[in-house]
PDB file of N, CA and C in Angstrom:
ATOM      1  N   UNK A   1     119.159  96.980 107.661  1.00  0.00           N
ATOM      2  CA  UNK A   1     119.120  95.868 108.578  1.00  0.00           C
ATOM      3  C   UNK A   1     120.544  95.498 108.974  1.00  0.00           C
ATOM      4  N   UNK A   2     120.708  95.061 109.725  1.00  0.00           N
ATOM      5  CA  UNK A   2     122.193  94.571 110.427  1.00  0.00           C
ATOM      6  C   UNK A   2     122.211  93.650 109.751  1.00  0.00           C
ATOM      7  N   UNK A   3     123.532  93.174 109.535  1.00  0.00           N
ATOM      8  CA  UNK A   3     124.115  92.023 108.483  1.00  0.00           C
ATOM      9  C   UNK A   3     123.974  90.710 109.068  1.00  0.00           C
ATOM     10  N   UNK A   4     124.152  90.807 110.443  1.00  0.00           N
ATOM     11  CA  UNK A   4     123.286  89.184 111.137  1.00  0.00           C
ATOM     12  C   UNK A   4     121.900  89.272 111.208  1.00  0.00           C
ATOM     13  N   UNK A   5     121.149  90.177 111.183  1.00  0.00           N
ATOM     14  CA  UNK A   5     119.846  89.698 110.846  1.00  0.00           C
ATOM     15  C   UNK A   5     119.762  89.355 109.383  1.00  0.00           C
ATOM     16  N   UNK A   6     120.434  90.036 108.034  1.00  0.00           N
ATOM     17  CA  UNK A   6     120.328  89.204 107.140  1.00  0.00           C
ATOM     18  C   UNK A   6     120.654  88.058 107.272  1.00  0.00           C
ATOM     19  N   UNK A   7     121.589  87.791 107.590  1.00  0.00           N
ATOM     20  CA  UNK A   7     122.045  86.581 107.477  1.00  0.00           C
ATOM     21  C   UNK A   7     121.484  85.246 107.894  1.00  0.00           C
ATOM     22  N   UNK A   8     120.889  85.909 109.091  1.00  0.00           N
ATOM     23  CA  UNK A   8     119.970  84.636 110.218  1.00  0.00           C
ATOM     24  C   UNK A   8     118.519  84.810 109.025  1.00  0.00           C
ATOM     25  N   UNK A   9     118.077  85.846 108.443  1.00  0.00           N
ATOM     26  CA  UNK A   9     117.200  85.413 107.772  1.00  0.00           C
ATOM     27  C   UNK A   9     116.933  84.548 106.006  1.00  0.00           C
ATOM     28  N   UNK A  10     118.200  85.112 105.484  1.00  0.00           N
ATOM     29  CA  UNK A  10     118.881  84.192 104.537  1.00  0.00           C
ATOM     30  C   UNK A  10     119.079  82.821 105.249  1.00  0.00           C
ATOM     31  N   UNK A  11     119.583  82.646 105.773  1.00  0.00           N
ATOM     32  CA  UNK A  11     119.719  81.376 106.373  1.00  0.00           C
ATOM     33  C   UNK A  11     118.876  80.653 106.171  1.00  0.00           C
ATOM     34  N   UNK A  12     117.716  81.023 106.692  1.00  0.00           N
ATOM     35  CA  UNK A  12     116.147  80.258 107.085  1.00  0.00           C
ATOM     36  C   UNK A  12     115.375  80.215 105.975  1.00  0.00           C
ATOM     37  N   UNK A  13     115.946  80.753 105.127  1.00  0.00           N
ATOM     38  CA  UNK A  13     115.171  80.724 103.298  1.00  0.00           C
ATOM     39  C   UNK A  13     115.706  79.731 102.972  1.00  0.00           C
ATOM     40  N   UNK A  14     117.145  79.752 102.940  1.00  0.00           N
ATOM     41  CA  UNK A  14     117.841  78.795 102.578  1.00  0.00           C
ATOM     42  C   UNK A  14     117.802  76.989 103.229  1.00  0.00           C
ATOM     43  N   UNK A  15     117.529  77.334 104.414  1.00  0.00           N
ATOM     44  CA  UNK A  15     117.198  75.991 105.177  1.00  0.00           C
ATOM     45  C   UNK A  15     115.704  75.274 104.098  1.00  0.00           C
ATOM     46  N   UNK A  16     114.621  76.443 103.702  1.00  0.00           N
ATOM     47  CA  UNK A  16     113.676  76.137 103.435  1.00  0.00           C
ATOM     48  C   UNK A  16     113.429  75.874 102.196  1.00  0.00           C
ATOM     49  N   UNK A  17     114.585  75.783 101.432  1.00  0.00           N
ATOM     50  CA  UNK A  17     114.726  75.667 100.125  1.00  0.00           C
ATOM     51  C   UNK A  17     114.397  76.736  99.103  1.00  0.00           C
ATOM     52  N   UNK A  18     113.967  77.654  99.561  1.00  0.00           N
ATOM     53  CA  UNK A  18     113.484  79.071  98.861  1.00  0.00           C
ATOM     54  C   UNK A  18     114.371  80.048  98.400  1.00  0.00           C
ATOM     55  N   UNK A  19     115.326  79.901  98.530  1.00  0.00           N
ATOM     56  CA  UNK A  19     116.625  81.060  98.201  1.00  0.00           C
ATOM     57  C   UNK A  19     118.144  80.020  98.310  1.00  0.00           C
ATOM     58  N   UNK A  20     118.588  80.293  96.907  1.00  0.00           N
ATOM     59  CA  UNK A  20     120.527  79.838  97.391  1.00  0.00           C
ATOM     60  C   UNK A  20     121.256  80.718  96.933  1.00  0.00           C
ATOM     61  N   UNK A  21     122.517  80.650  97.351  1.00  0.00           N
ATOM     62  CA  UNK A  21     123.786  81.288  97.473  1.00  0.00           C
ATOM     63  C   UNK A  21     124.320  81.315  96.349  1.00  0.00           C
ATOM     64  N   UNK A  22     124.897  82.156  95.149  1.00  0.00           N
ATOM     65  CA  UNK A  22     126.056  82.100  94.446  1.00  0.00           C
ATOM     66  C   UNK A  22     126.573  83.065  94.216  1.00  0.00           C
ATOM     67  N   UNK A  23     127.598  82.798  93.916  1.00  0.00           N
ATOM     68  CA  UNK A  23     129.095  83.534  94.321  1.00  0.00           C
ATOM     69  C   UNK A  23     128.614  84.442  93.451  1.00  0.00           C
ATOM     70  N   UNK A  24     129.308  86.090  93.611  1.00  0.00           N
ATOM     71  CA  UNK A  24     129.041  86.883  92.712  1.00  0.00           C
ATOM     72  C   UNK A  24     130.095  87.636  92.196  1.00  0.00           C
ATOM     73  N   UNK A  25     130.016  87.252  90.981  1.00  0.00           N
ATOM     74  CA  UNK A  25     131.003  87.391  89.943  1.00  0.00           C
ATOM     75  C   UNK A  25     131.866  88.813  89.652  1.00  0.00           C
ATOM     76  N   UNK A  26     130.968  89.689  90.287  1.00  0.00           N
ATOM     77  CA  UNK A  26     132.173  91.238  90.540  1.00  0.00           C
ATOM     78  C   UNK A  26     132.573  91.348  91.445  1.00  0.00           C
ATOM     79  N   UNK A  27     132.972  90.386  92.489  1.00  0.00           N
ATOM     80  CA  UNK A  27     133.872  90.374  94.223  1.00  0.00           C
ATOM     81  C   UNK A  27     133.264  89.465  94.652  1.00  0.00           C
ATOM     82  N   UNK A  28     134.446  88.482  94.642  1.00  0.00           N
ATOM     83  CA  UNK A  28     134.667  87.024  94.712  1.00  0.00           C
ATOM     84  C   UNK A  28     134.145  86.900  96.475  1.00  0.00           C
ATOM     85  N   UNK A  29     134.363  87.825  97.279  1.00  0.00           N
ATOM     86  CA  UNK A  29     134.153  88.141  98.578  1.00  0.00           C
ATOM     87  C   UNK A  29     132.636  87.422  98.968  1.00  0.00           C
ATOM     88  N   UNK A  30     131.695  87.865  98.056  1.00  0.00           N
ATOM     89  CA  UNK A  30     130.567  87.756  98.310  1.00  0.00           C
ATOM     90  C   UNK A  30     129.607  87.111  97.283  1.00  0.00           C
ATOM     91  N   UNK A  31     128.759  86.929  97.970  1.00  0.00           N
ATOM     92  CA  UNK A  31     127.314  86.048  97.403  1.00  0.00           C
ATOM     93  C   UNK A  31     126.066  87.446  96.872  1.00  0.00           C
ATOM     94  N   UNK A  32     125.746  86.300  95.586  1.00  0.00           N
ATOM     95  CA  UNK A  32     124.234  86.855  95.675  1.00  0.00           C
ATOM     96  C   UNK A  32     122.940  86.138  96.036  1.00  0.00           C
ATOM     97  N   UNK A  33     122.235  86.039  96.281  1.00  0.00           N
ATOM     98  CA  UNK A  33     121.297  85.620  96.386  1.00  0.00           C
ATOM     99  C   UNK A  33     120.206  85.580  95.886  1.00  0.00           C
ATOM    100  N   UNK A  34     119.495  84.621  95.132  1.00  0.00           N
ATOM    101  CA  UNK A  34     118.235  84.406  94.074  1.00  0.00           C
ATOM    102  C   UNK A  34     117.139  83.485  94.927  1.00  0.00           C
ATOM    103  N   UNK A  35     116.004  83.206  94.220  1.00  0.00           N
ATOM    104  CA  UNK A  35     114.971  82.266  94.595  1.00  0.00           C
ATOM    105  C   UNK A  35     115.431  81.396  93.845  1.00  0.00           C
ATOM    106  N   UNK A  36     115.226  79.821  94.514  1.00  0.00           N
ATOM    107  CA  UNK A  36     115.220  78.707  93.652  1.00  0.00           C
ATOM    108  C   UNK A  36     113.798  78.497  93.007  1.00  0.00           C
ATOM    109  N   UNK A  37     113.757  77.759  92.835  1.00  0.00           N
ATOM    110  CA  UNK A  37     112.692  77.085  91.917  1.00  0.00           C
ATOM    111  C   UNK A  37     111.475  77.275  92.551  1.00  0.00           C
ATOM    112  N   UNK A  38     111.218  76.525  94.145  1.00  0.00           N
ATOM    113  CA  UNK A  38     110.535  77.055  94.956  1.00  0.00           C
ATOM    114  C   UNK A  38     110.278  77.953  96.127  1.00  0.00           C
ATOM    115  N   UNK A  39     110.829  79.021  95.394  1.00  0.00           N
ATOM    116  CA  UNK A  39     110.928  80.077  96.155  1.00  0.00           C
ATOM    117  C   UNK A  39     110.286  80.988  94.842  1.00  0.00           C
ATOM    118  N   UNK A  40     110.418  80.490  94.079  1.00  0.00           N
ATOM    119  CA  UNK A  40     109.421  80.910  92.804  1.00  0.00           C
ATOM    120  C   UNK A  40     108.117  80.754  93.149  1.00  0.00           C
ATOM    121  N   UNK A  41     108.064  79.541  93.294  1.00  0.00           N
ATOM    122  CA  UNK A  41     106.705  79.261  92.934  1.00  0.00           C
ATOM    123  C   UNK A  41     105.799  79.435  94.491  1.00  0.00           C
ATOM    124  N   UNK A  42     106.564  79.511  95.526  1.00  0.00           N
ATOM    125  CA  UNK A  42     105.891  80.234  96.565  1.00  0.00           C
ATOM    126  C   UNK A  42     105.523  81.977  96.597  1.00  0.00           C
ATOM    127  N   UNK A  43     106.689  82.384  95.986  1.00  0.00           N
ATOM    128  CA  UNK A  43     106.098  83.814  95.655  1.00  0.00           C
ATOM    129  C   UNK A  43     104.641  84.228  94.755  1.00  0.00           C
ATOM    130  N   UNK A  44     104.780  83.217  93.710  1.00  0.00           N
ATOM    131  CA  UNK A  44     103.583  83.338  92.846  1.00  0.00           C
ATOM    132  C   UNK A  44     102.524  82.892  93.413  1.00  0.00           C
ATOM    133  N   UNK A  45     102.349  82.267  94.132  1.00  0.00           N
ATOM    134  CA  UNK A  45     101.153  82.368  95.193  1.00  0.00           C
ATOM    135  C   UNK A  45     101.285  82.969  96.537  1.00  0.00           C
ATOM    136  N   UNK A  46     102.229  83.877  97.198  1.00  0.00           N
ATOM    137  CA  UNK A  46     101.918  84.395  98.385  1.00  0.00           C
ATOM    138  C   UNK A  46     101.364  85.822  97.624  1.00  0.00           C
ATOM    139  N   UNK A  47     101.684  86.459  96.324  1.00  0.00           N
ATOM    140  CA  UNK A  47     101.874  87.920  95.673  1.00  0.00           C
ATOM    141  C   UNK A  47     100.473  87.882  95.570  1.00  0.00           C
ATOM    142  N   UNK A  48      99.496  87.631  94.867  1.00  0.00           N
ATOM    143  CA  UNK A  48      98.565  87.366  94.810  1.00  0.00           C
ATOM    144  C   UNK A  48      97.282  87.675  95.954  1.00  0.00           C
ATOM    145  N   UNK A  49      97.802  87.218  96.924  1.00  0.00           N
ATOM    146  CA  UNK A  49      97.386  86.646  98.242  1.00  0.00           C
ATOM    147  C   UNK A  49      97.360  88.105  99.028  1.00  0.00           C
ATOM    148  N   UNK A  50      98.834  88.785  99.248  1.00  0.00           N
ATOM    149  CA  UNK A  50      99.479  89.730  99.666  1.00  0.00           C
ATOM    150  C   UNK A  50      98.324  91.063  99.038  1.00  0.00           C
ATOM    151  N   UNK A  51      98.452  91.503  97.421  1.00  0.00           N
ATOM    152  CA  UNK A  51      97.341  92.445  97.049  1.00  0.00           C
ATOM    153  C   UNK A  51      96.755  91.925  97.485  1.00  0.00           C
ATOM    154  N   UNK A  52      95.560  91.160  97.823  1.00  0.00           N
ATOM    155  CA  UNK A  52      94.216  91.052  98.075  1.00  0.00           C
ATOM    156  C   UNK A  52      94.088  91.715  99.287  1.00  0.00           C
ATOM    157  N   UNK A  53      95.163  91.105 100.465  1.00  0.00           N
ATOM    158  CA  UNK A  53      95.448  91.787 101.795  1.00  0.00           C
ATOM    159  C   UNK A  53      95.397  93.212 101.628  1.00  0.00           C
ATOM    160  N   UNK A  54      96.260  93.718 101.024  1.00  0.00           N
ATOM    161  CA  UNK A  54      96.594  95.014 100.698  1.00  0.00           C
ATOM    162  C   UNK A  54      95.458  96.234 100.476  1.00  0.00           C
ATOM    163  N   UNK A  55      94.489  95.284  99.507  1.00  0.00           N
ATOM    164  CA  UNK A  55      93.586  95.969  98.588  1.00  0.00           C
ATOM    165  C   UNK A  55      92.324  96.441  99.865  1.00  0.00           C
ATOM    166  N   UNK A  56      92.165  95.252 100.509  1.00  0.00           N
ATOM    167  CA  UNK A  56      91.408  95.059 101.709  1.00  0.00           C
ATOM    168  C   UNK A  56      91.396  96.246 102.176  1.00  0.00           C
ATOM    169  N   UNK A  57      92.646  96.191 103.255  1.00  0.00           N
ATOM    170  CA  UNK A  57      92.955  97.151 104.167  1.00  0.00           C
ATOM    171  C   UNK A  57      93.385  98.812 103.645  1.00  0.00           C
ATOM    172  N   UNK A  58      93.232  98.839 102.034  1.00  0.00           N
ATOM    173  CA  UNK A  58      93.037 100.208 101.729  1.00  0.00           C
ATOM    174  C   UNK A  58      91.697 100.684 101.676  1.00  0.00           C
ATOM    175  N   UNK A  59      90.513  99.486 101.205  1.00  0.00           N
ATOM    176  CA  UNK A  59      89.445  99.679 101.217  1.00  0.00           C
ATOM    177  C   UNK A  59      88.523 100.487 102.472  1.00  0.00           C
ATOM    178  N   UNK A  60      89.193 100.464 103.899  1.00  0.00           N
ATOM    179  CA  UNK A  60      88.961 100.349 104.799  1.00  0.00           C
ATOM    180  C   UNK A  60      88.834 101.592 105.336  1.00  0.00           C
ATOM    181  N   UNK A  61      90.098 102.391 104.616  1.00  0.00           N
ATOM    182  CA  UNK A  61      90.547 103.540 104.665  1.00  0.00           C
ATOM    183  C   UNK A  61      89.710 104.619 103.658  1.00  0.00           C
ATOM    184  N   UNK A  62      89.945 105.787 103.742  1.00  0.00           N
ATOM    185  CA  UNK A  62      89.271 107.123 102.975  1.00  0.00           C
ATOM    186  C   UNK A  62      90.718 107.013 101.783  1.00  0.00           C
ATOM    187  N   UNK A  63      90.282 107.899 101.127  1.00  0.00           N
ATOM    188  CA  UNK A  63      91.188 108.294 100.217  1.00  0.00           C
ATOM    189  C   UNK A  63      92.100 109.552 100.891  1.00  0.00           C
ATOM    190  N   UNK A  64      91.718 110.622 102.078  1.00  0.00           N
ATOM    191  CA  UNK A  64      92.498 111.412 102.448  1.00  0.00           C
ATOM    192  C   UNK A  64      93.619 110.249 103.390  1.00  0.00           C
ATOM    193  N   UNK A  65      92.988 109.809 104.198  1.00  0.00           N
ATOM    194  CA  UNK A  65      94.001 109.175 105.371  1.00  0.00           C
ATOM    195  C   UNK A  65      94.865 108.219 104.454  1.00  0.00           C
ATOM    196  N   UNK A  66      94.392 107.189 103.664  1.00  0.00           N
ATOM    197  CA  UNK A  66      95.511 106.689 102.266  1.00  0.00           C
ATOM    198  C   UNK A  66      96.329 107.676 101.417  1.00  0.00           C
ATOM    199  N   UNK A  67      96.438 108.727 100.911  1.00  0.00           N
ATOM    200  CA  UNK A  67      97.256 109.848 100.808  1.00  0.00           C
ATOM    201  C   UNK A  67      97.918 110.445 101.947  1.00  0.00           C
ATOM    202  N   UNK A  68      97.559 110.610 102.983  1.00  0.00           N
ATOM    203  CA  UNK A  68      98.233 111.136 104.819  1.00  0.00           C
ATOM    204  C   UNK A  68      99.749 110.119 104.334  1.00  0.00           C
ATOM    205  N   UNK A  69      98.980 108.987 104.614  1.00  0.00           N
ATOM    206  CA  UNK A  69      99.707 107.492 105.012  1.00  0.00           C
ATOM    207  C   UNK A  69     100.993 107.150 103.837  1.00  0.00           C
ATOM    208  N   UNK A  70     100.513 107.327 103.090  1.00  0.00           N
ATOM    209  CA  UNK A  70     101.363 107.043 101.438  1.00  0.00           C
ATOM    210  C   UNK A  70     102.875 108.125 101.672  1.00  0.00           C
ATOM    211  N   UNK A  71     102.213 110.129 102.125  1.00  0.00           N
ATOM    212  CA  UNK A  71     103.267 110.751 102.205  1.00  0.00           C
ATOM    213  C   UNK A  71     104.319 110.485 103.488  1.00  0.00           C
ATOM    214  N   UNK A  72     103.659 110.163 104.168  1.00  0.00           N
ATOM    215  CA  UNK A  72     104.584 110.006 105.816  1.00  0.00           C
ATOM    216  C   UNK A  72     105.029 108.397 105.399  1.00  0.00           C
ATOM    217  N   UNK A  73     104.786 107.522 104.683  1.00  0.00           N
ATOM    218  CA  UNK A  73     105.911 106.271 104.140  1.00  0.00           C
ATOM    219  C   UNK A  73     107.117 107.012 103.426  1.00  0.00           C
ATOM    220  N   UNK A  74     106.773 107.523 102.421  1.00  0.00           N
ATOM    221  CA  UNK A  74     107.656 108.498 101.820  1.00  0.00           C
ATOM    222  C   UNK A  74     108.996 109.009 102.304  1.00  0.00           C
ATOM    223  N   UNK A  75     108.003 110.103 103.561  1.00  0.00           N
ATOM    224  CA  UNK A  75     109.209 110.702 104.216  1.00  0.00           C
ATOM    225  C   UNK A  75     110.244 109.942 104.868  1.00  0.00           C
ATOM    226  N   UNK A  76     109.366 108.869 105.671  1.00  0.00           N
ATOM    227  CA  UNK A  76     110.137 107.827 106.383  1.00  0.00           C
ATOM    228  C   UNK A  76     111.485 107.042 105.521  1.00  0.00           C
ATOM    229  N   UNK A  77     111.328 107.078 104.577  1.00  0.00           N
ATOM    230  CA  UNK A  77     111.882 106.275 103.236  1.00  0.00           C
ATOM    231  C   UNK A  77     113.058 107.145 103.048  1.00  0.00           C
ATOM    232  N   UNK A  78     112.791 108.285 102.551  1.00  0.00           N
ATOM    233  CA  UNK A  78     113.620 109.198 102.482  1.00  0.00           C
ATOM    234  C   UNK A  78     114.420 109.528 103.656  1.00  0.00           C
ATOM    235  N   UNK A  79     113.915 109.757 104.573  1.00  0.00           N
ATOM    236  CA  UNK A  79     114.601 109.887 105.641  1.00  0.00           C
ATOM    237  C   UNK A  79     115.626 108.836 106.306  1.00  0.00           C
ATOM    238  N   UNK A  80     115.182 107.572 106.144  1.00  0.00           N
ATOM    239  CA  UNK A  80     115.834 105.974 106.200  1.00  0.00           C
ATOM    240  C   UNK A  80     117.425 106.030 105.135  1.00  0.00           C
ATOM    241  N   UNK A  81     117.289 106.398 103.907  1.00  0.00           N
ATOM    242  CA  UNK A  81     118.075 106.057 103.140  1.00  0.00           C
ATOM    243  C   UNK A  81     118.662 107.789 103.085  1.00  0.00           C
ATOM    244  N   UNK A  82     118.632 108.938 103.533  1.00  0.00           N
ATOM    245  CA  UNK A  82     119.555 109.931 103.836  1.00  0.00           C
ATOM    246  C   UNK A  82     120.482 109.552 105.509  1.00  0.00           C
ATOM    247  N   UNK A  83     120.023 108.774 106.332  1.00  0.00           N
ATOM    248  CA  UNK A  83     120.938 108.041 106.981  1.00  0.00           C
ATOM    249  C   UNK A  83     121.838 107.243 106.707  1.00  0.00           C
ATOM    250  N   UNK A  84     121.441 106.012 106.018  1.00  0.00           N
ATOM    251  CA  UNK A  84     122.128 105.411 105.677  1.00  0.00           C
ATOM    252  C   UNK A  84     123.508 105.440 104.602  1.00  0.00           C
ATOM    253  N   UNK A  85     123.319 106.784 103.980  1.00  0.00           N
ATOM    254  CA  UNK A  85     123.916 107.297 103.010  1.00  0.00           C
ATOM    255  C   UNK A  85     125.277 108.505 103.241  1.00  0.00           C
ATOM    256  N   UNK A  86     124.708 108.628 104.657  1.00  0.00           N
ATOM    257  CA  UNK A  86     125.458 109.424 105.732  1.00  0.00           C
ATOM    258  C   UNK A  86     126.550 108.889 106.273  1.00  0.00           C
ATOM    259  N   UNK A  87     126.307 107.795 106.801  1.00  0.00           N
ATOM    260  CA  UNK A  87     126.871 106.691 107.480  1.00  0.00           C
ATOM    261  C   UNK A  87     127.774 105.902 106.682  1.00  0.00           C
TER     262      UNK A  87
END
């Protein structure tokens, strides 16, 4: 992702109380970023929520086209991070 779209989206976590900033202790340069408290406790109920979605829309599917689908994420993945690694 481009570093202003992180950023504009950190931002908006952060506006929302769900994520803050602290400094990170091997290069003073930069931040890490954690969930606060409720950014906890929104995860523990969106995760939940998310499998069920998930589980759904595999249900939906065969077991060949969910294996198709699983290897071509894969490649994509692989292929994503041999760019980036390039670069």
């Amino acid at each position: 992702m481009p570093l202003t779209t992180v950023l504009f989206r950190v931002g908006r976590l952060e506006k929302r109380g769900h994520v803050e900033r602290i400094p990170n202790p091997d290069d003073r340069r930069s931040y890490l970023i954690r969930l606060t408290a409720d950014g906890r406790g929104l995860l523990a109920k969106a995760r939940p929520r998310f499998r069920d979605y998930a589980l759904a829309v595999e249900a939906r599917l065969d077991e060949e086209r969910l294996t198709q689908l699983r290897d071509d994420l894969g490649a994509l993945r692989e292929a994503l991070e041999a760019e980036v690694h390039r670069r």
